[in-house]
Protein backbone atom coordinates (compact mmCIF):
# COMPACT_ATOMS: atom_id res chain seq x y z
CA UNK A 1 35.01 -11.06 -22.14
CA UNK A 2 37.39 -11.02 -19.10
CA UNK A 3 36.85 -8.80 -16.07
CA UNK A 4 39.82 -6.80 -15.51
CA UNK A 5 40.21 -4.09 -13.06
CA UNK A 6 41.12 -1.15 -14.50
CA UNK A 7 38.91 -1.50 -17.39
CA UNK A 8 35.56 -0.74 -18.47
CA UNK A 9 33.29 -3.21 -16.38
CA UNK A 10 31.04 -5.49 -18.45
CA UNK A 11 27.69 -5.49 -19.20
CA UNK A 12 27.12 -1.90 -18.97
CA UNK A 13 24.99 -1.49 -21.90
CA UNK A 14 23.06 -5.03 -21.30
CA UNK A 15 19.19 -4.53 -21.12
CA UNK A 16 18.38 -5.91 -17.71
CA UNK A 17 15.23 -6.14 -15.69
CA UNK A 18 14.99 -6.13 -11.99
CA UNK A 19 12.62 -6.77 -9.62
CA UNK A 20 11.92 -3.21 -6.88
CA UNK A 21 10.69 -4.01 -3.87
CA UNK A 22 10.22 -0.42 -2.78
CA UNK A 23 7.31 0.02 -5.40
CA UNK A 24 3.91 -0.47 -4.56
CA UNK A 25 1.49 -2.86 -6.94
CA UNK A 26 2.42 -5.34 -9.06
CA UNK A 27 2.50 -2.99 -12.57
CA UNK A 28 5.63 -0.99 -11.46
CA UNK A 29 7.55 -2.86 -9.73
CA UNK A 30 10.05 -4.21 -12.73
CA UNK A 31 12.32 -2.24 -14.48
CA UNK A 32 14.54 -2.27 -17.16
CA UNK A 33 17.93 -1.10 -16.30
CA UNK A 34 21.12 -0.66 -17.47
CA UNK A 35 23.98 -0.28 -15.66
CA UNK A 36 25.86 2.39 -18.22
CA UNK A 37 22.30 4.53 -16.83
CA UNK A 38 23.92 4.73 -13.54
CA UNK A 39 27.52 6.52 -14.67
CA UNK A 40 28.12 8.89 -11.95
CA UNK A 41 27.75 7.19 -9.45
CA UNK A 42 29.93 4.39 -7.86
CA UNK A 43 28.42 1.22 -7.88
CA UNK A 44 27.98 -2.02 -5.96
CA UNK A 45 27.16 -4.78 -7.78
CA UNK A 46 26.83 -8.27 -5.87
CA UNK A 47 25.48 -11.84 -7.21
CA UNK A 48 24.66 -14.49 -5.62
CA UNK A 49 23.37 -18.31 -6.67
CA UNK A 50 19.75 -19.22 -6.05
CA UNK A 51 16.93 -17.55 -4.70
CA UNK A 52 15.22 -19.71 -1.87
CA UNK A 53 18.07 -20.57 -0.36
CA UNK A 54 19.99 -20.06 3.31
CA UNK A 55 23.12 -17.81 2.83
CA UNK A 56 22.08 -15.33 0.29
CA UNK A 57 19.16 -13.95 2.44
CA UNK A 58 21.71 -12.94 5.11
CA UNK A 59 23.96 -11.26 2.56
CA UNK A 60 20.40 -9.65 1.44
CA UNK A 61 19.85 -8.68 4.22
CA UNK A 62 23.49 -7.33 5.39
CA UNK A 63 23.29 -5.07 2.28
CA UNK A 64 20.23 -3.67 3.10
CA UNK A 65 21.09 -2.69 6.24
CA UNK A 66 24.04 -1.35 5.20
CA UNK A 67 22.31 1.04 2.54
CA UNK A 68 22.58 4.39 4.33
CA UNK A 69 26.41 3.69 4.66
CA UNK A 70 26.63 3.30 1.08
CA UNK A 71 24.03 6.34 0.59
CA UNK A 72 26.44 8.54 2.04
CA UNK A 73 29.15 7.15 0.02
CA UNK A 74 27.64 7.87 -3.23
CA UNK A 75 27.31 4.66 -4.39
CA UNK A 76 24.22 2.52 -5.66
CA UNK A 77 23.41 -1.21 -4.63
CA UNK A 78 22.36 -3.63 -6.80
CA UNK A 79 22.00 -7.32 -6.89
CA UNK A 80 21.77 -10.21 -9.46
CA UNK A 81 20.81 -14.17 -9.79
CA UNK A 82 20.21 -15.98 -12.74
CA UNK A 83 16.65 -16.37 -11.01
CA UNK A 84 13.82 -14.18 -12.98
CA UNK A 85 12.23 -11.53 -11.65
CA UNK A 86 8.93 -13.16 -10.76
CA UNK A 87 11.22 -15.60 -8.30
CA UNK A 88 13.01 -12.62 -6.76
CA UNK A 89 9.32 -11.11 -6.37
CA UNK A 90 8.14 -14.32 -5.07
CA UNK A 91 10.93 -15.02 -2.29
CA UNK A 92 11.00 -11.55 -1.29
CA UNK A 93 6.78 -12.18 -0.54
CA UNK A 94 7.42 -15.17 0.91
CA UNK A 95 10.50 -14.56 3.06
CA UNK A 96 9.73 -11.95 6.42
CA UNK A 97 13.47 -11.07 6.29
CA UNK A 98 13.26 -9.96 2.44
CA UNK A 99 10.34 -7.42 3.25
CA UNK A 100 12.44 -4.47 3.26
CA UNK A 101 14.80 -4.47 0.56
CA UNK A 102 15.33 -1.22 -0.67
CA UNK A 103 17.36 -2.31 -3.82
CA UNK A 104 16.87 -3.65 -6.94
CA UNK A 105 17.34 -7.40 -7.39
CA UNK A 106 18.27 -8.01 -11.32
CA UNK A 107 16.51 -11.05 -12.98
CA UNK A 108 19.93 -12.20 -14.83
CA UNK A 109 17.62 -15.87 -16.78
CA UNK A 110 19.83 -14.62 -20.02
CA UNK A 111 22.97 -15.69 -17.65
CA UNK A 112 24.47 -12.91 -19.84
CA UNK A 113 25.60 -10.52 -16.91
CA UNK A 114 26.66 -13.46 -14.85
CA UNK A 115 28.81 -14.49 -17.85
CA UNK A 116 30.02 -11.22 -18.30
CA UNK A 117 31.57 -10.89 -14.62
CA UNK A 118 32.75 -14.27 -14.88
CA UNK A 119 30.88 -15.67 -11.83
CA UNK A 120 28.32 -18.38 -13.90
CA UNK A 121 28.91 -22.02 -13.27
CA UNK A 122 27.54 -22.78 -16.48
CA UNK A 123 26.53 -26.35 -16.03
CA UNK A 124 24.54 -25.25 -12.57
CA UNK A 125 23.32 -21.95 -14.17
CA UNK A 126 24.10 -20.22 -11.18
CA UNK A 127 26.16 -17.36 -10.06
CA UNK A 128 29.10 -17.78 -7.90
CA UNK A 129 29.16 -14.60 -5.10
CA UNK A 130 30.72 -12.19 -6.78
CA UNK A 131 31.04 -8.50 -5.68
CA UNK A 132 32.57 -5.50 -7.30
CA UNK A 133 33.00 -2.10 -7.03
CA UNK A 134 32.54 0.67 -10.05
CA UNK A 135 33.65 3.50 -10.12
CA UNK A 136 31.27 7.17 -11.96
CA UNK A 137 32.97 6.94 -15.26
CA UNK A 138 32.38 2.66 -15.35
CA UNK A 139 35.71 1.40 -14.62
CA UNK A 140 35.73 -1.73 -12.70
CA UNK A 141 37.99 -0.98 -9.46
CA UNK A 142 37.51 -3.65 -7.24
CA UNK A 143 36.25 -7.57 -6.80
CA UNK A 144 36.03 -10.42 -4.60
CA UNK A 145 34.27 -13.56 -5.88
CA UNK A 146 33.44 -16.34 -3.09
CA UNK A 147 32.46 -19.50 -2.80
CA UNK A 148 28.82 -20.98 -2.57
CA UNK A 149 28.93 -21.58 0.44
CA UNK A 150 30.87 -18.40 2.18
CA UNK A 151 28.50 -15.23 2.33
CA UNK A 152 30.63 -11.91 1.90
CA UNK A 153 31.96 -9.32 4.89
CA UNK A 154 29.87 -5.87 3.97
CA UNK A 155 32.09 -4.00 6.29
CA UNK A 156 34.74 -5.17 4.30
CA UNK A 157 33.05 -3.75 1.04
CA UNK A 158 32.53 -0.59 1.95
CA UNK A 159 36.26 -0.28 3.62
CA UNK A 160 37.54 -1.04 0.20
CA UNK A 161 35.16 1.73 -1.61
CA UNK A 162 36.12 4.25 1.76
CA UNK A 163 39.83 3.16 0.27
CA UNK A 164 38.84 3.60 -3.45
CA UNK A 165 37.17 7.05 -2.80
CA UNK A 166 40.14 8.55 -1.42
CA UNK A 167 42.03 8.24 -4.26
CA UNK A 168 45.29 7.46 -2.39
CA UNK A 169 47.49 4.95 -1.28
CA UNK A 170 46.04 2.90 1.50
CA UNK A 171 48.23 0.67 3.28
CA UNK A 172 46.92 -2.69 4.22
CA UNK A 173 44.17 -2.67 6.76
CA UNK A 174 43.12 0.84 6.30
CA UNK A 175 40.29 1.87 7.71
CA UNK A 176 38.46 5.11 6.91
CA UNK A 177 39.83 8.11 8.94
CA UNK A 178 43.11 6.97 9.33
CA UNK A 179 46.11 8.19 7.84
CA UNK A 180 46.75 7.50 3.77
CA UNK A 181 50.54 6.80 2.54
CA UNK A 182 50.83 10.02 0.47
């Protein structure tokens, strides 16, 4: 399958589980998800390689902080490694900076979803960072897919979905506020 904005985005009725920090005890805090549950609302989907490792806890993080921005936006965060849900669990424990995460952290071992959005190096098993945008009715509307070793510009996420939401022509460098071309 090829990701194509525009189109339906992928995965949407794959059985996923995630990891959710914000639960307390051990018996609730993994659920099974799919993303086709979510229609409605935009959504931000974001992967990233390896869990234990030095750039994806500041992109982590930078979502997380960012999460009443994209609150008021409408729009749902989620995240996604080919690590399994016990290693998101176990970073998150282990990691001070993780503590708060107030999103759901999908346990992609399957490498299904990863494939899907065509972000798995498939003889690493790991997820390039890839981000995109989708829109209420499922349509993929926006992506950016980065190297491993360059972490992603939130600001520059959520400009793009301020852009997206508007539903009008935004000329290069818009920022939310200012003028649209029609």
């Amino acid at each position: 399958m090829s990701v194509r904005i525009g189109q339906p985005a992928p995965g949407l009725d794959l059985a996923l589980q995630a990891y959710d920090r914000t639960k307390d005890g051990t018996d609730n805090q993994f659920r099974d998800l799919k993303l086709a549950d979510l229609k409605g609302k935009w959504v931000c989907l974001f992967f990233y390689p390896l869990d234990f490792t030095f750039v994806c806890p500041t992109e982590l993080v930078a979502f997380n902080k960012a999460l009443g921005e994209f609150g008021d936006r409408d729009t749902v965060v989620l995240t996604a490694s080919t690590d399994s849900v016990f290693s998101h669990k176990g970073w998150c424990d282990s990691n001070k900076d993780l503590a708060g995460l107030k999103y759901l952290m999908i346990g992609d071992t399957n490498q299904r979803l990863s494939a899907a959005y065509d972000v798995l190096d498939g003889g690493k098993g790991i997820a390039y960072r890839g981000v995109y945008l989708i829109d209420p009715n499922g349509i993929l509307r926006w992506l950016a897919v980065h190297d491993l070793g360059v972490g992603r510009n939130v600001d520059e996420v959520l400009r793009v979905l301020d852009a997206l939401q508007t539903d009008k022509l935004c000329p290069c460098n818009w920022k939310k506020g200012e003028e649209t071309l029609n």
